[in-house]
PDB file of N, CA and C in Angstrom:
ATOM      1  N   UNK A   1      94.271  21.774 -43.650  1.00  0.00           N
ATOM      2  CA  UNK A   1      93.340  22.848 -43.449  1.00  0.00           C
ATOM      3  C   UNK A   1      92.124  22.609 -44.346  1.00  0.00           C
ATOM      4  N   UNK A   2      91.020  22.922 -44.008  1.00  0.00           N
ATOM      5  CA  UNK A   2      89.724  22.527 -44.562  1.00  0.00           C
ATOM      6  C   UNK A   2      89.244  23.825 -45.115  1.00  0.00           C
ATOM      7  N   UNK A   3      88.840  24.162 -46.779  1.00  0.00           N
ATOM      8  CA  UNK A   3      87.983  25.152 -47.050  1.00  0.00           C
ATOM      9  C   UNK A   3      86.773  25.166 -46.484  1.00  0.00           C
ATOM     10  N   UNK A   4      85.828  26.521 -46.678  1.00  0.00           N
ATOM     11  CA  UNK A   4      84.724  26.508 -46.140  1.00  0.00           C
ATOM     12  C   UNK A   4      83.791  25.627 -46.325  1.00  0.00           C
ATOM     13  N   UNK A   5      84.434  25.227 -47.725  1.00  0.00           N
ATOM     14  CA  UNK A   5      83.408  24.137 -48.984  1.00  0.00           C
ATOM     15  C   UNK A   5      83.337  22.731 -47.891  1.00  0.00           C
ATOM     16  N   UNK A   6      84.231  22.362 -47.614  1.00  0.00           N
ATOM     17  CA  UNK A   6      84.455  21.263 -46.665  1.00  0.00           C
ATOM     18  C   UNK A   6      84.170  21.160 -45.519  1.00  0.00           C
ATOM     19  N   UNK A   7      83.913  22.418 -45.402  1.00  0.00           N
ATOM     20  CA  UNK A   7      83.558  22.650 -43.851  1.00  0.00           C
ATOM     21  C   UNK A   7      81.943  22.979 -43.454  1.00  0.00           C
ATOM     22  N   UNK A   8      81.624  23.368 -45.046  1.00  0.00           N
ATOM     23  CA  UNK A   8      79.742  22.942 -45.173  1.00  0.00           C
ATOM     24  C   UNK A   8      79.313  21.897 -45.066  1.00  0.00           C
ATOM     25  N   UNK A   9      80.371  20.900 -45.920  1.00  0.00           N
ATOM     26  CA  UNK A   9      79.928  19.451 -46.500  1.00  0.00           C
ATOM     27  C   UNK A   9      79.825  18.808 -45.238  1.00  0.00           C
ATOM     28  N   UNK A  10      80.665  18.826 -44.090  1.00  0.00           N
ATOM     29  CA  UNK A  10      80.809  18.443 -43.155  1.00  0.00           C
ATOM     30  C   UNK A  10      79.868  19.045 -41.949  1.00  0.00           C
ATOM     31  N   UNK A  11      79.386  20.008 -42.007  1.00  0.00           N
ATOM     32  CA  UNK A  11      78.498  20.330 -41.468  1.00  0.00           C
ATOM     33  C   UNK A  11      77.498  19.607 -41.975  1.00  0.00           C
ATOM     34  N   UNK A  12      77.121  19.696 -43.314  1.00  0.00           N
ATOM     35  CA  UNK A  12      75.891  18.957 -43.606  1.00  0.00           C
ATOM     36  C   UNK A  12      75.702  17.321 -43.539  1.00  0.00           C
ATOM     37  N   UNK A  13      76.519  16.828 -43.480  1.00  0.00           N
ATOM     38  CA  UNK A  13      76.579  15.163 -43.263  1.00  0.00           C
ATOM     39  C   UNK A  13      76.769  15.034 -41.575  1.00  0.00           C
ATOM     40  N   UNK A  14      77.451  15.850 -40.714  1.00  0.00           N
ATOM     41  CA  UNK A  14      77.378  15.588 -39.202  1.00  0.00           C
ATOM     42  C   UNK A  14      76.061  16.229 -38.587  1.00  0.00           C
ATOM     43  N   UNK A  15      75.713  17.372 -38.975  1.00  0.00           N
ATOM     44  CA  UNK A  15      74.457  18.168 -38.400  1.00  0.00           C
ATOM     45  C   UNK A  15      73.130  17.584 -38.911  1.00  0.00           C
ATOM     46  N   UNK A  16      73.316  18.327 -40.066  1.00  0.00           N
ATOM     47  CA  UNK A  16      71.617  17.773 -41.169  1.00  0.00           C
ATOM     48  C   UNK A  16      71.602  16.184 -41.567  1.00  0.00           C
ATOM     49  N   UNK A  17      72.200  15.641 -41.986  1.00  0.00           N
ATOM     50  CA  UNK A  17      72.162  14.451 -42.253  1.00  0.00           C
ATOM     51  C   UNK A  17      72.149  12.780 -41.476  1.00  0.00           C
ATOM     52  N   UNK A  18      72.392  13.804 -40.246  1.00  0.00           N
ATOM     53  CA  UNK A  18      72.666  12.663 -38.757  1.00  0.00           C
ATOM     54  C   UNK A  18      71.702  12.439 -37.900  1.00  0.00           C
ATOM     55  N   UNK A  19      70.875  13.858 -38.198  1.00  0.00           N
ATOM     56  CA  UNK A  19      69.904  14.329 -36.984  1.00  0.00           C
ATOM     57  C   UNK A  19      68.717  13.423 -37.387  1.00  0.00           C
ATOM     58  N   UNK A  20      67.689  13.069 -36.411  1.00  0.00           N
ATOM     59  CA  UNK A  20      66.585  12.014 -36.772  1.00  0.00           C
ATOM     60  C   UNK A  20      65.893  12.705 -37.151  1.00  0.00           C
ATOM     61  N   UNK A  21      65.305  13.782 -36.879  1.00  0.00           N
ATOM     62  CA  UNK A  21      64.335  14.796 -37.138  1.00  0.00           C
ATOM     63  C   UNK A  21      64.749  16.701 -37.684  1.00  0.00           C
ATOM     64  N   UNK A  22      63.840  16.590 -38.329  1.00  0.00           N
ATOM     65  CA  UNK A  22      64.444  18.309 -38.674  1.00  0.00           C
ATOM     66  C   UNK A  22      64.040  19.340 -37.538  1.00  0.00           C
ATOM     67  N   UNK A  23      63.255  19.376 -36.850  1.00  0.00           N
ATOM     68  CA  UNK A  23      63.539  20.109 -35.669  1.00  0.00           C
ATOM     69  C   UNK A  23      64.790  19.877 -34.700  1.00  0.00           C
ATOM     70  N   UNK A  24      65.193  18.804 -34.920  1.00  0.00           N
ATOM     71  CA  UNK A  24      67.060  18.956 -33.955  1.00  0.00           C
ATOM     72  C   UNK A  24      67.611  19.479 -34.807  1.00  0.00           C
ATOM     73  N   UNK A  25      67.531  19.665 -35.973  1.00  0.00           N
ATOM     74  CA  UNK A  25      68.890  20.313 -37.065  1.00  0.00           C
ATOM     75  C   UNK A  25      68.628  21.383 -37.167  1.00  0.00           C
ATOM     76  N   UNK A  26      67.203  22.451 -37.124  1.00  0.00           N
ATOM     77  CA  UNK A  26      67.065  23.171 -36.724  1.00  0.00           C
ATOM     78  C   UNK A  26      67.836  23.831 -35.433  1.00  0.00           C
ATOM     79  N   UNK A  27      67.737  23.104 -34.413  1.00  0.00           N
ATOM     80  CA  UNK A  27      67.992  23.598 -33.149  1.00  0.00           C
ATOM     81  C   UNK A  27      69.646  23.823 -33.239  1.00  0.00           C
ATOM     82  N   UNK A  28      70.292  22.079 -33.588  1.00  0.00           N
ATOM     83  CA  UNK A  28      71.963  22.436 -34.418  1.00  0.00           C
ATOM     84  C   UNK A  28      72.390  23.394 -34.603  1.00  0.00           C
ATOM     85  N   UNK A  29      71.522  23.744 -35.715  1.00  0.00           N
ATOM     86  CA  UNK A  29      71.898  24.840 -36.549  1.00  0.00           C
ATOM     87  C   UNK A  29      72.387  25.911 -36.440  1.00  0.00           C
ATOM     88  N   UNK A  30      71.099  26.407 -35.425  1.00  0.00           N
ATOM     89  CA  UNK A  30      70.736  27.660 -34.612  1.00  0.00           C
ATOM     90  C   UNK A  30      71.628  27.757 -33.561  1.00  0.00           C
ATOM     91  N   UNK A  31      72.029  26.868 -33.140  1.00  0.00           N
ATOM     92  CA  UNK A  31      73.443  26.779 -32.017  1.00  0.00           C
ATOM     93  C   UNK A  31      74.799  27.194 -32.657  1.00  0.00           C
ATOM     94  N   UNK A  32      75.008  26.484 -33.870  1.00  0.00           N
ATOM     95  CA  UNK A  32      76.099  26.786 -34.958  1.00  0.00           C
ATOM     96  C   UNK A  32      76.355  27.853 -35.121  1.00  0.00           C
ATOM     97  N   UNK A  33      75.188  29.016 -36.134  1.00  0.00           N
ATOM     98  CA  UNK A  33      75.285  30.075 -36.418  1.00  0.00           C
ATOM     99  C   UNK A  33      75.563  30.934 -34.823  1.00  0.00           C
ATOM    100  N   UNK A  34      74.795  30.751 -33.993  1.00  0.00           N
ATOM    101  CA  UNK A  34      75.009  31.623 -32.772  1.00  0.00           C
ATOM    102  C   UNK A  34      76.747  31.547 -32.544  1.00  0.00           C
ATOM    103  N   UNK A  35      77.170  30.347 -32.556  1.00  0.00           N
ATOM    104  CA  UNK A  35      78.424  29.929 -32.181  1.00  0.00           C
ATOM    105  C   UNK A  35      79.451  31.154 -32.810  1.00  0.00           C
ATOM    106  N   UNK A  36      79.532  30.881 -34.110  1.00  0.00           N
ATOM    107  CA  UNK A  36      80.011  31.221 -34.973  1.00  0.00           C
ATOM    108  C   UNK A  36      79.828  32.742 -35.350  1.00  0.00           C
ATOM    109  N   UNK A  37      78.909  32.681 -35.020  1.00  0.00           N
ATOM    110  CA  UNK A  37      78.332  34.950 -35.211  1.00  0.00           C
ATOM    111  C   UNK A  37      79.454  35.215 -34.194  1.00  0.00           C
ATOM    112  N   UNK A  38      79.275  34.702 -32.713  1.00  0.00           N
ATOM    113  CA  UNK A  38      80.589  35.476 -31.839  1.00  0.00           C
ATOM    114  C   UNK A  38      82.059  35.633 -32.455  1.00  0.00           C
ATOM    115  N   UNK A  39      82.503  35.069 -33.721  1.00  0.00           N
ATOM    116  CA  UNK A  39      83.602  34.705 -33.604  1.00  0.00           C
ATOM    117  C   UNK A  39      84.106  36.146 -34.657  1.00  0.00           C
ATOM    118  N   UNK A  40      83.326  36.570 -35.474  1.00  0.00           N
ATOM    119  CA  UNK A  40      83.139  37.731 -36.230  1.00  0.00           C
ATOM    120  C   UNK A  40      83.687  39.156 -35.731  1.00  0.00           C
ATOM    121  N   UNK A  41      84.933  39.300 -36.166  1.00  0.00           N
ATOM    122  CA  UNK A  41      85.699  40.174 -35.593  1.00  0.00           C
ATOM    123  C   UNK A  41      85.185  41.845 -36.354  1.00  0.00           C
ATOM    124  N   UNK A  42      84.501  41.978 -37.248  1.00  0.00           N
ATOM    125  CA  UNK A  42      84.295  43.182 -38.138  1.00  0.00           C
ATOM    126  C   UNK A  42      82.821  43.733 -37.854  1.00  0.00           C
ATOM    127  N   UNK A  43      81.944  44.557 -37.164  1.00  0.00           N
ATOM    128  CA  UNK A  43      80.589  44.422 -36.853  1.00  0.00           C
ATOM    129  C   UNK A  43      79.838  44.330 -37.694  1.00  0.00           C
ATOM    130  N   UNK A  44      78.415  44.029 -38.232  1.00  0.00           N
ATOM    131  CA  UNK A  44      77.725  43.354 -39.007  1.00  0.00           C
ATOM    132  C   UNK A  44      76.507  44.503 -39.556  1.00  0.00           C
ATOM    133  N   UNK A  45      76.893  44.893 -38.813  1.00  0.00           N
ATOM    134  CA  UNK A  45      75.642  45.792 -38.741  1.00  0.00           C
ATOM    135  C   UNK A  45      75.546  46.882 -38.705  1.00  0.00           C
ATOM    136  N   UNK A  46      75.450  47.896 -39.545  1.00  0.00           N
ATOM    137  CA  UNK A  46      75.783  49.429 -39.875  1.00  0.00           C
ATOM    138  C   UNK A  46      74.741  50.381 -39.342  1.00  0.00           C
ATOM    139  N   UNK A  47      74.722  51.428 -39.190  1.00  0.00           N
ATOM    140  CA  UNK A  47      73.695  52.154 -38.929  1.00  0.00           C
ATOM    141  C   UNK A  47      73.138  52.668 -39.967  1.00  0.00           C
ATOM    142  N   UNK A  48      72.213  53.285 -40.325  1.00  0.00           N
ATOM    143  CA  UNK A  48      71.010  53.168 -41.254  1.00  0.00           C
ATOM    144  C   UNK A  48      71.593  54.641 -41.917  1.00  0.00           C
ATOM    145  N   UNK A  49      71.344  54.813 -43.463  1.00  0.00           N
ATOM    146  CA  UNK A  49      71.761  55.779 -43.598  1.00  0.00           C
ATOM    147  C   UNK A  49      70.563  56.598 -44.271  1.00  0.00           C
ATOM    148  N   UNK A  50      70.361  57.925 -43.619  1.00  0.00           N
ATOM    149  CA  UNK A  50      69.479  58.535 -43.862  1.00  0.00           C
ATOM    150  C   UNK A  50      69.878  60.057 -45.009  1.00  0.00           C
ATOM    151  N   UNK A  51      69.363  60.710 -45.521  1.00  0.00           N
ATOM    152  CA  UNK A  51      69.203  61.990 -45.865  1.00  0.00           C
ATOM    153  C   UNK A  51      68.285  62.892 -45.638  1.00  0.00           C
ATOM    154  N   UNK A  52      69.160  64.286 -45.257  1.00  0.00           N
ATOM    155  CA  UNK A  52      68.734  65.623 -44.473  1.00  0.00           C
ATOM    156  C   UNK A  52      68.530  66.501 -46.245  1.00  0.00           C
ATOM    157  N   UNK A  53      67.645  67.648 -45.950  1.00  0.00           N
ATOM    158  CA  UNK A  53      67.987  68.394 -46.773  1.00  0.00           C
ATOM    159  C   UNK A  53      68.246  69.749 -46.025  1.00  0.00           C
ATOM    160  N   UNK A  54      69.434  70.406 -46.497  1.00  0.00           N
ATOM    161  CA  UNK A  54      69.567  71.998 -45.749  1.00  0.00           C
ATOM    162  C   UNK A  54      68.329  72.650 -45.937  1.00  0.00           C
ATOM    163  N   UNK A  55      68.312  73.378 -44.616  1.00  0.00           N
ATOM    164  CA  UNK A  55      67.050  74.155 -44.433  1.00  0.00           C
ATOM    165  C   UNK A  55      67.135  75.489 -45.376  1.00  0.00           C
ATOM    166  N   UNK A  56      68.123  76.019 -45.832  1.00  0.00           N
ATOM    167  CA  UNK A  56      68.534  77.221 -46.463  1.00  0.00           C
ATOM    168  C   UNK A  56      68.561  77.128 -48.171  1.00  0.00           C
ATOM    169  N   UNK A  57      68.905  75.703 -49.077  1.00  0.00           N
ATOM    170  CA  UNK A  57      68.925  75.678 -49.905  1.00  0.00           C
ATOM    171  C   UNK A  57      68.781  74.535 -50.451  1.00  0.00           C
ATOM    172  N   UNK A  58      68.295  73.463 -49.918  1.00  0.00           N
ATOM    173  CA  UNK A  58      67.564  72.269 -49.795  1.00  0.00           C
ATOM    174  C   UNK A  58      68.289  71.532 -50.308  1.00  0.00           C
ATOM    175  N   UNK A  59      69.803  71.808 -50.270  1.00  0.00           N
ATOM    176  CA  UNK A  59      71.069  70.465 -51.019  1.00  0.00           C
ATOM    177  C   UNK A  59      70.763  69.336 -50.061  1.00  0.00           C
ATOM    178  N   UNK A  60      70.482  68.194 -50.984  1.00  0.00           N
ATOM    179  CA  UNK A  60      70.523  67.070 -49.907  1.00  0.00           C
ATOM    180  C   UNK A  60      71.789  66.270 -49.478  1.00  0.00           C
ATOM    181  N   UNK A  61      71.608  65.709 -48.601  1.00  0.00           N
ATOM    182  CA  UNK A  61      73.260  65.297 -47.529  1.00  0.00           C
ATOM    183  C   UNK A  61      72.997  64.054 -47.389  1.00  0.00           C
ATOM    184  N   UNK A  62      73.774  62.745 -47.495  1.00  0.00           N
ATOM    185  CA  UNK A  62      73.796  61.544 -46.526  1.00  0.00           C
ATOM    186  C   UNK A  62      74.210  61.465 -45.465  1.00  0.00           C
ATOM    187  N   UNK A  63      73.595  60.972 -44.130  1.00  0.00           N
ATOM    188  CA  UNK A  63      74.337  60.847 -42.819  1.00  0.00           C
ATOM    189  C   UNK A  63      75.502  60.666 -43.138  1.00  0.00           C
ATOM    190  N   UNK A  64      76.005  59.119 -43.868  1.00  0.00           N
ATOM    191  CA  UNK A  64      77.558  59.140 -43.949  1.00  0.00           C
ATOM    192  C   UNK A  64      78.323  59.717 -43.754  1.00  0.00           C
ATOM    193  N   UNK A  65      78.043  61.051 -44.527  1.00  0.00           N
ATOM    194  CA  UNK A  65      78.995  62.597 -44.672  1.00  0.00           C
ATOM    195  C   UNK A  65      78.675  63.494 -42.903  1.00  0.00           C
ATOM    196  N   UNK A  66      78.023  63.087 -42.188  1.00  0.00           N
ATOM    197  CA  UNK A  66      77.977  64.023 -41.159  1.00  0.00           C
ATOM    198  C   UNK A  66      78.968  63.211 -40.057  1.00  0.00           C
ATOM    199  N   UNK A  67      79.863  64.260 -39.593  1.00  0.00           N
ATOM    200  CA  UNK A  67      80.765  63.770 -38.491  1.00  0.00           C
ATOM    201  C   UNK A  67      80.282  63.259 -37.080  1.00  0.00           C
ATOM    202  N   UNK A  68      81.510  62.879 -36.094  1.00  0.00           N
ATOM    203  CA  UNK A  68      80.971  62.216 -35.016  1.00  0.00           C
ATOM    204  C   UNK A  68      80.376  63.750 -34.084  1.00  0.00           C
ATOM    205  N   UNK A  69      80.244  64.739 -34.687  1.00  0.00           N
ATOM    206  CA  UNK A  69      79.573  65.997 -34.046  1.00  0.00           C
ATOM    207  C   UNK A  69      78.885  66.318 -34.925  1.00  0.00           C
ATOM    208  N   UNK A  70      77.951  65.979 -35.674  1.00  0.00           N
ATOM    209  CA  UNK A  70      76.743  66.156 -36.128  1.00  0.00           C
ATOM    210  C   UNK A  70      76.984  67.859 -36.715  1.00  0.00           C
ATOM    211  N   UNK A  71      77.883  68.006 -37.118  1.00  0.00           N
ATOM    212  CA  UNK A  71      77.930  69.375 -37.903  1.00  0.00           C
ATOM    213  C   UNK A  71      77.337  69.891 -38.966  1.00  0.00           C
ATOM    214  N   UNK A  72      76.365  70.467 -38.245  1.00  0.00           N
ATOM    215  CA  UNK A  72      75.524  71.213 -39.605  1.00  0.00           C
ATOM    216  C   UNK A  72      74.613  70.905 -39.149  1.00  0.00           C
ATOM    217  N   UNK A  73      73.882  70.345 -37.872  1.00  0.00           N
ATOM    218  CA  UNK A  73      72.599  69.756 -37.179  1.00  0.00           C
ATOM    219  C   UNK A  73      72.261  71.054 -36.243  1.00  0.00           C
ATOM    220  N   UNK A  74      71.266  71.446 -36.693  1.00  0.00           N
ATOM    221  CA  UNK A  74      70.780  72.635 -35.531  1.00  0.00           C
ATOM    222  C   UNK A  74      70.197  72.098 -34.187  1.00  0.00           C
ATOM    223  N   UNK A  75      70.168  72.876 -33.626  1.00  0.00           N
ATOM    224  CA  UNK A  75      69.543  72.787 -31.918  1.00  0.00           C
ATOM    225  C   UNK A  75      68.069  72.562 -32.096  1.00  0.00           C
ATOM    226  N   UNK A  76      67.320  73.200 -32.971  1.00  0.00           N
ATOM    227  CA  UNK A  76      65.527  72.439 -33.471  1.00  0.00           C
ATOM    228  C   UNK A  76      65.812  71.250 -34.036  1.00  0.00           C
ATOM    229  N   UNK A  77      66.506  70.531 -34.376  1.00  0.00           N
ATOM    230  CA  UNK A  77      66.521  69.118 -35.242  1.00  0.00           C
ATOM    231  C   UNK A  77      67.058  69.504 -36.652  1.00  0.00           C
ATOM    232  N   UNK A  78      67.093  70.825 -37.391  1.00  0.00           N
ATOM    233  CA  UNK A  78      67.274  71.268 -38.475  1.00  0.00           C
ATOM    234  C   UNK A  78      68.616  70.837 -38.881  1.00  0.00           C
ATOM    235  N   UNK A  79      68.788  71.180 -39.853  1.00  0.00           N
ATOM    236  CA  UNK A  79      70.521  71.081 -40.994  1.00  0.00           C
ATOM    237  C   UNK A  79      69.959  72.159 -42.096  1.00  0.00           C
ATOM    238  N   UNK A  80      71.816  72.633 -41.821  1.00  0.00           N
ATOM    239  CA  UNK A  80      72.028  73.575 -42.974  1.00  0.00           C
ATOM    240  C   UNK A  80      73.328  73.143 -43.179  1.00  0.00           C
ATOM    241  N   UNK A  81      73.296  73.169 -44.721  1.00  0.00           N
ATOM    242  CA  UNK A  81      74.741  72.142 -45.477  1.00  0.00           C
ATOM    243  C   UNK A  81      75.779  73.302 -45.126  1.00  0.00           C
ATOM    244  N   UNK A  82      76.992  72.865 -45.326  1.00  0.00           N
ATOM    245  CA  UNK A  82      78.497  73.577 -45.487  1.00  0.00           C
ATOM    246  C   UNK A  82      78.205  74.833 -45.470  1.00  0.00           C
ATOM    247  N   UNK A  83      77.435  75.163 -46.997  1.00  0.00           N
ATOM    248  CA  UNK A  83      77.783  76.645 -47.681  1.00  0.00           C
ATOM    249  C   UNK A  83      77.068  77.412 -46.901  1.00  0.00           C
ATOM    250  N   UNK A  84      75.914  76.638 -46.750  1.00  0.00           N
ATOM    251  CA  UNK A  84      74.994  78.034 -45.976  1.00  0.00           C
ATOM    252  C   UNK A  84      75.387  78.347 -44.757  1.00  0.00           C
ATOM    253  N   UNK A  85      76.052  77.198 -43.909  1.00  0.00           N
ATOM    254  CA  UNK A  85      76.192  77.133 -42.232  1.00  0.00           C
ATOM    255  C   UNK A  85      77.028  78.117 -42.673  1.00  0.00           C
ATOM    256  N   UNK A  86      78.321  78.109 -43.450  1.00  0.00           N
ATOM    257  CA  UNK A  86      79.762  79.617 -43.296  1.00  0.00           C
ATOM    258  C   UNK A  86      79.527  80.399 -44.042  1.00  0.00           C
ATOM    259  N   UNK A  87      77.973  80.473 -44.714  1.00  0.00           N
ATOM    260  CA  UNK A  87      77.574  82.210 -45.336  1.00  0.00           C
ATOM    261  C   UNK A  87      77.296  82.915 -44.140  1.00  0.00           C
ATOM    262  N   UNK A  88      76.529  81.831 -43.109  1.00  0.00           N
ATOM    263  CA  UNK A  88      75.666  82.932 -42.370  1.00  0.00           C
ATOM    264  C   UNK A  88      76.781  83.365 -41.416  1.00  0.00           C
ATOM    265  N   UNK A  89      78.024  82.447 -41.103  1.00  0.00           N
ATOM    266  CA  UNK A  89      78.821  83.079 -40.272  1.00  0.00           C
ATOM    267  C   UNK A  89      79.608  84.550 -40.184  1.00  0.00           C
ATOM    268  N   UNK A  90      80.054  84.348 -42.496  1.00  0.00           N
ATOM    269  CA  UNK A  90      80.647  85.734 -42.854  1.00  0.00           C
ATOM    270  C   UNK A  90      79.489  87.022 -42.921  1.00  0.00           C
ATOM    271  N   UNK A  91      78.258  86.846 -42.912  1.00  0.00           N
ATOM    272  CA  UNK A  91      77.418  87.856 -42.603  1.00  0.00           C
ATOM    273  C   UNK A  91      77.331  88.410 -41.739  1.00  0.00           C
ATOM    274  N   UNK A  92      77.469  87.672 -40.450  1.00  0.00           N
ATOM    275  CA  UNK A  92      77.920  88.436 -39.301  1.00  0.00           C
ATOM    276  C   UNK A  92      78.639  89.689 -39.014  1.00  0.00           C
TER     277      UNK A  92
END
């Protein structure tokens, strides 16, 4: 079994080191990584994480913390954190 270490070295003496010109090792390359990105079982790429501040008491929130139902997201685009969303409910 070959470490990755070996498996650079070998990349770099069959790919970069073989090729006549650096625009084919370029192109190699770029075939390689493409190759190899498919094989990536964990996704790469997260969604961006933003912060809201409640409209009621301006605690600020990270998306992170908001569920796959956007709880605490008003119908105008607004947010109101936890406390305020179940004050205004017991006021009722």
């Amino acid at each position: 079994m070959y470490s990755v270490t070996d498996l650079t070295e070998l990349i770099r003496r069959h790919v970069v080191l073989s090729a006549d010109d650096t625009e084919q090792v370029d192109v190699n390359l770029a075939q390689l990584m493409r190759n190899i990105e498919q094989m990536i079982t964990t996704p790469r790429w997260h969604e961006p994480i933003y912060w809201m501040a409640c409209e009621d008491c301006g605690a600020w929130v990270s998306s992170e913390l908001f569920g796959p139902d956007a709880a605490g997201g008003g119908e105008d685009g607004g947010f109101r954190c936890t406390e305020c969303r179940f004050a205004a409910d017991e006021d009722l």
